[in-house]
C-alpha atoms as a PDB file:
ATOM      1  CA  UNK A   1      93.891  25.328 -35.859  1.00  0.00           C
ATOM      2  CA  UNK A   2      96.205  28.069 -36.952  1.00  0.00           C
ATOM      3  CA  UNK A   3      99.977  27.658 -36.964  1.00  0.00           C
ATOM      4  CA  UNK A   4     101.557  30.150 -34.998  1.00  0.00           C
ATOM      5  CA  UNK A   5     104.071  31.338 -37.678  1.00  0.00           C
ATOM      6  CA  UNK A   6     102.146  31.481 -40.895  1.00  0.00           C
ATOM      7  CA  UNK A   7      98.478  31.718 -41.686  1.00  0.00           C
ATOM      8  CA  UNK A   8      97.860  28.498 -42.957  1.00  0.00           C
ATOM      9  CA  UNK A   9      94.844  26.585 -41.120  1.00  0.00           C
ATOM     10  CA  UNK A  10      94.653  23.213 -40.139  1.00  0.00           C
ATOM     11  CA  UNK A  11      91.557  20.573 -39.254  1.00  0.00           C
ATOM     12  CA  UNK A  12      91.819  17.011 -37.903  1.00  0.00           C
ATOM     13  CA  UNK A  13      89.006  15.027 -37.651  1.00  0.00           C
ATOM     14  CA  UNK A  14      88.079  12.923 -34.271  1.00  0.00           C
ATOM     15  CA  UNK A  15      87.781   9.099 -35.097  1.00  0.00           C
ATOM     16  CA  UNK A  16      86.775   8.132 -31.536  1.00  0.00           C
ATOM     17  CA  UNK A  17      86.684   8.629 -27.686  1.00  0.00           C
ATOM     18  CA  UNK A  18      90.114   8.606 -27.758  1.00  0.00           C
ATOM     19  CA  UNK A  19      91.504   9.195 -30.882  1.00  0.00           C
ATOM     20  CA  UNK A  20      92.064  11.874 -33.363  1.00  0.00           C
ATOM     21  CA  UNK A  21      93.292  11.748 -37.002  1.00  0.00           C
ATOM     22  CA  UNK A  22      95.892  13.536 -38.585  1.00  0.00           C
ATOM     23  CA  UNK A  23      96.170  17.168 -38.913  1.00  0.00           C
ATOM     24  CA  UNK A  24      95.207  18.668 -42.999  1.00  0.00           C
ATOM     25  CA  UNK A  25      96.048  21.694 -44.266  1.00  0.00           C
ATOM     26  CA  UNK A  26      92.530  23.409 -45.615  1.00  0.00           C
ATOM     27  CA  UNK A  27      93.615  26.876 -46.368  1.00  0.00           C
ATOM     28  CA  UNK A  28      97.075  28.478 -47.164  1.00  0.00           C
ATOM     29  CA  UNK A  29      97.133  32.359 -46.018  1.00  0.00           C
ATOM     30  CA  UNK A  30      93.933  32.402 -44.266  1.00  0.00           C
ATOM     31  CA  UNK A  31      92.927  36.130 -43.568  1.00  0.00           C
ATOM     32  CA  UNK A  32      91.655  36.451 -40.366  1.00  0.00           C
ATOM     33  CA  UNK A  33      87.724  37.774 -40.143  1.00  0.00           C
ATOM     34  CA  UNK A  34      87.421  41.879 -39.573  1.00  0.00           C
ATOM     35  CA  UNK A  35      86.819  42.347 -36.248  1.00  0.00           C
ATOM     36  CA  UNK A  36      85.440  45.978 -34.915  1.00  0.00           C
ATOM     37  CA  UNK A  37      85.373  46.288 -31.506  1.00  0.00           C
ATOM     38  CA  UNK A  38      82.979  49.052 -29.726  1.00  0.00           C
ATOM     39  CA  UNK A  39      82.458  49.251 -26.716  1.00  0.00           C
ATOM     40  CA  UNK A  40      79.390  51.361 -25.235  1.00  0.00           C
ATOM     41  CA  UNK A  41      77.805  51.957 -21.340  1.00  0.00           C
ATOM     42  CA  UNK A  42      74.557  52.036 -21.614  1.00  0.00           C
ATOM     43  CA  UNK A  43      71.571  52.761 -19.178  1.00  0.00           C
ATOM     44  CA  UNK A  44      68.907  50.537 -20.482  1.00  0.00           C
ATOM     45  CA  UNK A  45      66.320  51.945 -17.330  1.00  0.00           C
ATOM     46  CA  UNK A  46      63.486  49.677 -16.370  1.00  0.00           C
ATOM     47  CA  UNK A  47      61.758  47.353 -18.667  1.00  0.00           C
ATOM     48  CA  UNK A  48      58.140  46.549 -17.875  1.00  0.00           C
ATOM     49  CA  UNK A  49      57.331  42.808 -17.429  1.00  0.00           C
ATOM     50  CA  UNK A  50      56.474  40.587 -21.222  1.00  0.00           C
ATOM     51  CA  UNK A  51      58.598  43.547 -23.401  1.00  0.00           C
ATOM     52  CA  UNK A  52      61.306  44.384 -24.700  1.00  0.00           C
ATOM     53  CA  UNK A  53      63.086  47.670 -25.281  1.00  0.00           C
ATOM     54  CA  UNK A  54      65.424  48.762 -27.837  1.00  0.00           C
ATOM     55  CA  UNK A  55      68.858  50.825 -28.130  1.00  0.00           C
ATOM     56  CA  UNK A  56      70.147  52.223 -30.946  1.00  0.00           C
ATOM     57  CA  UNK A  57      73.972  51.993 -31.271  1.00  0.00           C
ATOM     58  CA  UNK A  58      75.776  54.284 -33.483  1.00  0.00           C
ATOM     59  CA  UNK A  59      79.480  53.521 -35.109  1.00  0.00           C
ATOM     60  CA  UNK A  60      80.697  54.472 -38.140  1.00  0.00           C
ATOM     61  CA  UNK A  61      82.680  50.589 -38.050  1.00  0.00           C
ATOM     62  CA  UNK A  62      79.619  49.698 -38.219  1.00  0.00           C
ATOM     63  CA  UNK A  63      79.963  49.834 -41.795  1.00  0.00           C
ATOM     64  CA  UNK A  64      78.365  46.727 -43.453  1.00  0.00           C
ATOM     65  CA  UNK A  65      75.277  45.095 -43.178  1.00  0.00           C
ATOM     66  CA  UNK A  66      76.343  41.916 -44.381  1.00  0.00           C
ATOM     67  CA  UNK A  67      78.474  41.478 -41.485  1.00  0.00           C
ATOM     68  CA  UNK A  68      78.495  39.552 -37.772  1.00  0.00           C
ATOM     69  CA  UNK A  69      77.207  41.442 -34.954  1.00  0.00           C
ATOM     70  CA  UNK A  70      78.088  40.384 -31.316  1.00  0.00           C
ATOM     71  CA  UNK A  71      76.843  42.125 -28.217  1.00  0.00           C
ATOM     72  CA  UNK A  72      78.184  40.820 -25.048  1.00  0.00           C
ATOM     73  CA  UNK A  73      77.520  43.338 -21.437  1.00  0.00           C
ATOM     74  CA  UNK A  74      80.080  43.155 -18.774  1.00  0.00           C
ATOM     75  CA  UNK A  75      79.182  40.944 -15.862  1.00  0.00           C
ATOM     76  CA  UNK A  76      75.464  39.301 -15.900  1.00  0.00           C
ATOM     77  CA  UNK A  77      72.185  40.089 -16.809  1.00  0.00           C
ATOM     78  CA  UNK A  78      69.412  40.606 -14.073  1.00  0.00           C
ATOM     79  CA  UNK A  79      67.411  37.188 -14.311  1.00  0.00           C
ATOM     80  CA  UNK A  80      64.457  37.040 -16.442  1.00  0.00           C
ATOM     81  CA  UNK A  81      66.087  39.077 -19.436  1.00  0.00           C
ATOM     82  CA  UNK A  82      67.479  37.906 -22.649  1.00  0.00           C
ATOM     83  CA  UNK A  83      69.294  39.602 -25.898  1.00  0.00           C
ATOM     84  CA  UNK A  84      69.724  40.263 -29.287  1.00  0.00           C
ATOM     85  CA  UNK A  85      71.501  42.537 -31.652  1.00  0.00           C
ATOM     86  CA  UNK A  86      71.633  43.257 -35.296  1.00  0.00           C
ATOM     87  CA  UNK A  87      71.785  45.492 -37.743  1.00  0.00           C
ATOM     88  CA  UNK A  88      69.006  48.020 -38.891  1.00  0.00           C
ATOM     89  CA  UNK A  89      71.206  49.898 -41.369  1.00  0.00           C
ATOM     90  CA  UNK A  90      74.815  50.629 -42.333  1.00  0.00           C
ATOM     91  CA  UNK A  91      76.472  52.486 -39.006  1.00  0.00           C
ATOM     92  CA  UNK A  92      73.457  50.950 -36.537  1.00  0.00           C
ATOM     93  CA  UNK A  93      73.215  48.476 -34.580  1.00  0.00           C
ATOM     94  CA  UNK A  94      70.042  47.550 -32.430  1.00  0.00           C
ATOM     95  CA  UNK A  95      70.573  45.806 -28.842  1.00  0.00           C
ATOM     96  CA  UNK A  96      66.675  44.573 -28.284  1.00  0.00           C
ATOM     97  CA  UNK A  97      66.466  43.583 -24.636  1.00  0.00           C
ATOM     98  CA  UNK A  98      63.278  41.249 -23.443  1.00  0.00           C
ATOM     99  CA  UNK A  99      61.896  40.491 -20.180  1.00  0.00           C
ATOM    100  CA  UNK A 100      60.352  37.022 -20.280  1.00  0.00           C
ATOM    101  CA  UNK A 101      59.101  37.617 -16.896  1.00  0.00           C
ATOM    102  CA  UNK A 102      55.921  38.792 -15.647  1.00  0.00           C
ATOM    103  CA  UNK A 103      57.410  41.774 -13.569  1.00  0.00           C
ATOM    104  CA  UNK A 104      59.547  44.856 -13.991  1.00  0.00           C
ATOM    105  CA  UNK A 105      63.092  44.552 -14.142  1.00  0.00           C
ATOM    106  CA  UNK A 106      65.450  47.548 -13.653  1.00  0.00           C
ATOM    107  CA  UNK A 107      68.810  47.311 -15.456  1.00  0.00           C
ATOM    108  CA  UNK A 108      72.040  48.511 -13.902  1.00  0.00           C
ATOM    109  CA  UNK A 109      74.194  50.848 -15.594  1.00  0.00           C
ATOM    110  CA  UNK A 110      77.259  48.702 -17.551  1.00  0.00           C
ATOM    111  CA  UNK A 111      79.284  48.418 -20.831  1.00  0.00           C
ATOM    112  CA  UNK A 112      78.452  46.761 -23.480  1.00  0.00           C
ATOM    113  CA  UNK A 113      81.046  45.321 -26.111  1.00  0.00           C
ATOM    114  CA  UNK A 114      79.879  45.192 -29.872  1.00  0.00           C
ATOM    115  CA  UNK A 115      82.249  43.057 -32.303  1.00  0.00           C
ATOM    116  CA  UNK A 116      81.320  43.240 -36.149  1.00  0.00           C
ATOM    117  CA  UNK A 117      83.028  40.046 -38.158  1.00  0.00           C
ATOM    118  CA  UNK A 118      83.082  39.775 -41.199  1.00  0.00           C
ATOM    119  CA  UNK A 119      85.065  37.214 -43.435  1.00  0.00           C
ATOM    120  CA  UNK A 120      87.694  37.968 -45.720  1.00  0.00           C
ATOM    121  CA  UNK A 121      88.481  35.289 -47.535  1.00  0.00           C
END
């Protein structure tokens, strides 16, 4: 929990199914992680049944390697795909699409949104 006027963070642990203990201060000026937000539409095509395909994503914010990537598209997935992202190199990201299914699947068109997080502590 952060306090809405300061950036001090708080935990509290829970002692049972209905009870909590008291809030602790753990950190005093917490910075909040980096976030880079990118977001990208991307026409991914038709991916043939058992593969995967993969899309390069350029941003200079993506800057670090070291870093939290996040890929999230707008609205759902056809059925039978799943995701991943990460980083190949400084400034790219890879979205690697599968289809777990045995047949083609054809992708719409939509956005993608990319957040990089990073801790600074």
């Amino acid at each position: 929990f952060k306090k809405y006027d300061n950036n001090d963070m708080y935990i509290r642990d829970y002692i049972s199914p209905t009870s909590w203990g008291t809030w602790s201060k753990i950190l005093t000026d917490y910075n909040y992680p980096v976030m880079v937000l990118k977001t990208q539409s991307l026409d991914v095509g038709t991916i043939n049944g058992n593969s995967q395909i993969d899309m390069t994503i350029y941003s200079g914010a993506f800057n670090e390697t070291q870093a939290n990537i996040i890929a999230t598209p707008s609205g759902l997935l056809e059925s039978g795909l799943v995701y991943n992202v990460l980083f190949s190199s400084s400034g790219v990201a890879i979205l690697r699409i599968t289809n777990i299914t045995s047949s083609t699947i054809t992708l719409a068109t939509r956005d993608w949104r990319f957040r990089v997080i990073r801790e600074v502590i």
